[in-house]
C-alpha atoms as a PDB file:
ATOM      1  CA  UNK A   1      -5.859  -0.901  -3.285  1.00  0.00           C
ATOM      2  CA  UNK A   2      -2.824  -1.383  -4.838  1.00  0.00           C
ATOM      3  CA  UNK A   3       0.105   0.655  -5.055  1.00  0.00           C
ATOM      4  CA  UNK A   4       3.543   0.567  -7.348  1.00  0.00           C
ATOM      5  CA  UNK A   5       6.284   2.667  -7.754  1.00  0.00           C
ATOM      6  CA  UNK A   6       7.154   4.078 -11.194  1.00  0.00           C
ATOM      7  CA  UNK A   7      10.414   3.969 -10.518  1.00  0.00           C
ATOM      8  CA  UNK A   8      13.208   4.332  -7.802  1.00  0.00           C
ATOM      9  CA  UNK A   9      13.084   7.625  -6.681  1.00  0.00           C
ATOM     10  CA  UNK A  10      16.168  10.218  -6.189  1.00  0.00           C
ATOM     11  CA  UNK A  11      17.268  11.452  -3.060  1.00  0.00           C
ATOM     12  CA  UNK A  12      16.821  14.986  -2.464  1.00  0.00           C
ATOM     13  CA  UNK A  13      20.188  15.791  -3.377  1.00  0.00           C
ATOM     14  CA  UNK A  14      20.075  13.320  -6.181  1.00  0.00           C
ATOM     15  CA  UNK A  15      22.762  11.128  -4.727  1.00  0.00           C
ATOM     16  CA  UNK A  16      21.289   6.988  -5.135  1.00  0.00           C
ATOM     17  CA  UNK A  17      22.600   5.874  -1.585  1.00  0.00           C
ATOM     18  CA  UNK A  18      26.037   4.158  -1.036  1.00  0.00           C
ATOM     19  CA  UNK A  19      27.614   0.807  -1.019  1.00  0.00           C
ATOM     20  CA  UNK A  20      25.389  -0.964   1.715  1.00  0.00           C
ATOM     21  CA  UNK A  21      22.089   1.292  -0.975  1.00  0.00           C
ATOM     22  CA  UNK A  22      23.647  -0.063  -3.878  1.00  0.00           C
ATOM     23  CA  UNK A  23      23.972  -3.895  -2.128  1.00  0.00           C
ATOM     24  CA  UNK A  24      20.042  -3.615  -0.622  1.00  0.00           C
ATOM     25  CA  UNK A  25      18.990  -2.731  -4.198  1.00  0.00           C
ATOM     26  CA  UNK A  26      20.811  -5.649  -6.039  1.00  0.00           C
ATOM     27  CA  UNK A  27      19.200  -8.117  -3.815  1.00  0.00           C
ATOM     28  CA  UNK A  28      16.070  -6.514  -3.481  1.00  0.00           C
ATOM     29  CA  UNK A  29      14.959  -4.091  -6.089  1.00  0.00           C
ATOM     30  CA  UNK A  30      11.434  -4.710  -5.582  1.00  0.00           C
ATOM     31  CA  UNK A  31       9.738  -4.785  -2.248  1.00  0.00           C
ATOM     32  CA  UNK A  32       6.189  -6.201  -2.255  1.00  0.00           C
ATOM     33  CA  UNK A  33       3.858  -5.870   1.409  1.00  0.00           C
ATOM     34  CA  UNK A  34       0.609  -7.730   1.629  1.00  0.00           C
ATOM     35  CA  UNK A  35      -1.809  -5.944   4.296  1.00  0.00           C
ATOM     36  CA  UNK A  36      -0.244  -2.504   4.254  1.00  0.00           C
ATOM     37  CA  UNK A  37      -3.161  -0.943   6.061  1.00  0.00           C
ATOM     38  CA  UNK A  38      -1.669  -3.316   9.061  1.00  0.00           C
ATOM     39  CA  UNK A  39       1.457  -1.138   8.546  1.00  0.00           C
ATOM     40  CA  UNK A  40       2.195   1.109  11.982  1.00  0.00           C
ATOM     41  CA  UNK A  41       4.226   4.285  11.457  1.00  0.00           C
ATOM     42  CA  UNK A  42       7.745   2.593  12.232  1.00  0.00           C
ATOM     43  CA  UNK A  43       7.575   0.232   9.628  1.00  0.00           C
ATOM     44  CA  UNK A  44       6.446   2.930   7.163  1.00  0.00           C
ATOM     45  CA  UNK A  45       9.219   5.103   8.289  1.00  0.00           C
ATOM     46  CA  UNK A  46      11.156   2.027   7.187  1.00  0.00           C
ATOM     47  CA  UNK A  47       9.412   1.146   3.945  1.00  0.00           C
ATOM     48  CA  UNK A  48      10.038   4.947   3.275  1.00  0.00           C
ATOM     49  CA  UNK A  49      13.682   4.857   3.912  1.00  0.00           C
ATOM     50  CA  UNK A  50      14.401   1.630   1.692  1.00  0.00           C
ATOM     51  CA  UNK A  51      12.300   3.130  -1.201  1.00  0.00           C
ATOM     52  CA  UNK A  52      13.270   6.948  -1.334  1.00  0.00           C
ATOM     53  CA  UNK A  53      17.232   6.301   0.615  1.00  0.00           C
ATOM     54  CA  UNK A  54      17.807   3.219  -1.430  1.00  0.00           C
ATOM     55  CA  UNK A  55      15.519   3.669  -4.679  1.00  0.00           C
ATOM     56  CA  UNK A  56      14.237   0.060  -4.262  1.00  0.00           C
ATOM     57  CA  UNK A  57      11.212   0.079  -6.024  1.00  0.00           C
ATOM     58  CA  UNK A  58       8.172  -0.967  -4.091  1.00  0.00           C
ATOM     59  CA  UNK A  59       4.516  -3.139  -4.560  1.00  0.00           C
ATOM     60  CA  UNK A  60       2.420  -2.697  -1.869  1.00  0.00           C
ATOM     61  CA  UNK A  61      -1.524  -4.270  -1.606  1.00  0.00           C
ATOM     62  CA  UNK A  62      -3.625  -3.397   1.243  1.00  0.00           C
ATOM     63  CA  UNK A  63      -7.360  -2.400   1.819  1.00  0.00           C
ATOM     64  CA  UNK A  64      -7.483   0.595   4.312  1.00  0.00           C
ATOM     65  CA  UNK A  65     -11.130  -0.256   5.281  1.00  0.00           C
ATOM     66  CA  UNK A  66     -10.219  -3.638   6.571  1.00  0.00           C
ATOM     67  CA  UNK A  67      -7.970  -2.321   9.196  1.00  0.00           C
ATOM     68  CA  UNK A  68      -8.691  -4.258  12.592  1.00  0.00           C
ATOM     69  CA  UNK A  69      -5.808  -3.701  14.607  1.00  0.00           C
ATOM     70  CA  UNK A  70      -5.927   0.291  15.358  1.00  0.00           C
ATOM     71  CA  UNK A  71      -5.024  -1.083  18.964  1.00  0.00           C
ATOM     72  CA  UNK A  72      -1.826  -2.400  17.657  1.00  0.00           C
ATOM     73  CA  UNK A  73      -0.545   1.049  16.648  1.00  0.00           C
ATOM     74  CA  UNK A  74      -1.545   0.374  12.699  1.00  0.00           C
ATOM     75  CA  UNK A  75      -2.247   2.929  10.871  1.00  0.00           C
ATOM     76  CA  UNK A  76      -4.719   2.903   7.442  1.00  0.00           C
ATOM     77  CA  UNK A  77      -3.654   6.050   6.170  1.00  0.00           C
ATOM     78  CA  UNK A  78       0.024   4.909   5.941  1.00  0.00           C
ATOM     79  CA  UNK A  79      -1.122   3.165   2.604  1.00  0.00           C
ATOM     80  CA  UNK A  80      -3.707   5.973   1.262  1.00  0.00           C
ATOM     81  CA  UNK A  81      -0.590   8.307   2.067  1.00  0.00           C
ATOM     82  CA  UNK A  82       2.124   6.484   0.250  1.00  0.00           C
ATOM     83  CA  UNK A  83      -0.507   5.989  -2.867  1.00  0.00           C
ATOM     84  CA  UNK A  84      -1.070   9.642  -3.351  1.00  0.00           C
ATOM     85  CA  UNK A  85       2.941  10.098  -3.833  1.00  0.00           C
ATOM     86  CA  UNK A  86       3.828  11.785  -7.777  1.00  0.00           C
ATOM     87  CA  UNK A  87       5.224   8.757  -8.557  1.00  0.00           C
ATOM     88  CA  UNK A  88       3.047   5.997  -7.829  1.00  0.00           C
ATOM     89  CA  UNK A  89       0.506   4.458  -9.818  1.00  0.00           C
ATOM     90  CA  UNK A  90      -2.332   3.619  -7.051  1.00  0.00           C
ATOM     91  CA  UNK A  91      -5.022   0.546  -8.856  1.00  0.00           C
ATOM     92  CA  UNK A  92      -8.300   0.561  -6.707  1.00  0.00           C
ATOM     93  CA  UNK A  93      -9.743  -3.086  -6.622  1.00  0.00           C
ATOM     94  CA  UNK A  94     -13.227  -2.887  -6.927  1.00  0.00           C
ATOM     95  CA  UNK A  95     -14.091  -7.011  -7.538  1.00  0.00           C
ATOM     96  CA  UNK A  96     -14.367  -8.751  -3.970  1.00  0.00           C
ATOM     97  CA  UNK A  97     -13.664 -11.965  -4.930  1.00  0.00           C
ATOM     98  CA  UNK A  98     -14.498 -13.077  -1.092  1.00  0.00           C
ATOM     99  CA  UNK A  99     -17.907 -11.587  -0.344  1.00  0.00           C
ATOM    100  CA  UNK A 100     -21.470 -12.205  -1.661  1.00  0.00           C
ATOM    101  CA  UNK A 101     -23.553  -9.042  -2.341  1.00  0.00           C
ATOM    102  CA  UNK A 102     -25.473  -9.163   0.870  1.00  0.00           C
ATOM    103  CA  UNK A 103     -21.690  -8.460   2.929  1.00  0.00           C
ATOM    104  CA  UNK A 104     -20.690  -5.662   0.391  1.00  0.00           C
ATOM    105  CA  UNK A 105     -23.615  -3.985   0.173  1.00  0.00           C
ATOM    106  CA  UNK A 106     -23.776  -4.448   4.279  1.00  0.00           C
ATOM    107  CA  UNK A 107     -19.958  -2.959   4.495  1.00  0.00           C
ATOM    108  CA  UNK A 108     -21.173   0.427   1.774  1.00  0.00           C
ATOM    109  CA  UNK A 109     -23.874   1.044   4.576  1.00  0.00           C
ATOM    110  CA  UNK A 110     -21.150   0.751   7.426  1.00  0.00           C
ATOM    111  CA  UNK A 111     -18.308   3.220   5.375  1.00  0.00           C
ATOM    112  CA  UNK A 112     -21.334   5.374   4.547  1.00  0.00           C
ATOM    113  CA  UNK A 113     -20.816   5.511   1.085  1.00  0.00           C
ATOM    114  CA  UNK A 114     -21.487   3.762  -2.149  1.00  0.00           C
ATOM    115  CA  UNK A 115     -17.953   2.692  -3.429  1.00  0.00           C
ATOM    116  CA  UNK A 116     -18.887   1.169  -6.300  1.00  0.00           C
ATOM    117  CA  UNK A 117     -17.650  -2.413  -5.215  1.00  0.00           C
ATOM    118  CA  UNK A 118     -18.823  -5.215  -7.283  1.00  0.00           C
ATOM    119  CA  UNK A 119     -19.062  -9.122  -6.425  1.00  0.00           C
ATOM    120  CA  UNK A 120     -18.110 -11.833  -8.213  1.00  0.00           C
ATOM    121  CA  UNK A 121     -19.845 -14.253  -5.944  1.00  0.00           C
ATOM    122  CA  UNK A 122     -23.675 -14.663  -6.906  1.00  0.00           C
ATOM    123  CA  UNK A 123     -26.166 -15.223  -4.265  1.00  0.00           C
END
């Protein structure tokens, strides 16, 4: 899954941030995480603040399934959360590029559900 922001979004009371906003944003007005499904609630909270305090605009790839360290404090739904926000565009990746058929089909029967995942590897 991948997930973009439109673009920056407003402050509740419309205000873009201050100086030290305004700085963050000219040196970084993208912010791009790999793994967000790794992503515990602090550095969401974070990731939050930068995009919706600071209107840096943000690019963030992860696959919530793949999550491995729940016993790290990480947190899947972080990434399903911030992809259902009004304004960002959320690009499900259905070509594993890693996998033959034999593992995807083997990880639909462990989610419980068909999701339509396709390989590009052929077995």
């Amino acid at each position: 899954m991948a997930v973009r922001s439109r673009q920056p979004v407003e402050r509740r009371s419309g205000m873009p941030g201050g100086r030290l906003a305004c700085g963050l944003r000219a040196r970084v007005p993208i912010l791009a995480i790999d793994e967000y499904q790794g992503s515990g609630f602090r550095a969401h909270r974070i990731v939050l603040a930068l995009c919706l305090r600071s209107r840096v605009r943000l690019f963030a790839v992860g696959d919530p399934d793949q999550s491995i360290y729940g016993f790290a404090g990480t947190q899947p739904h972080l990434l399903r959360q911030i992809g259902g926000r009004a304004n960002v565009d959320t690009v499900r990746l259905r070509l594993n590029y890693r996998s033959g058929p034999t593992i995807v089909k083997a990880s639909e029967i462990a989610l419980g559900e068909d999701r339509g995942y396709a390989t590009s590897l052929v077995r």
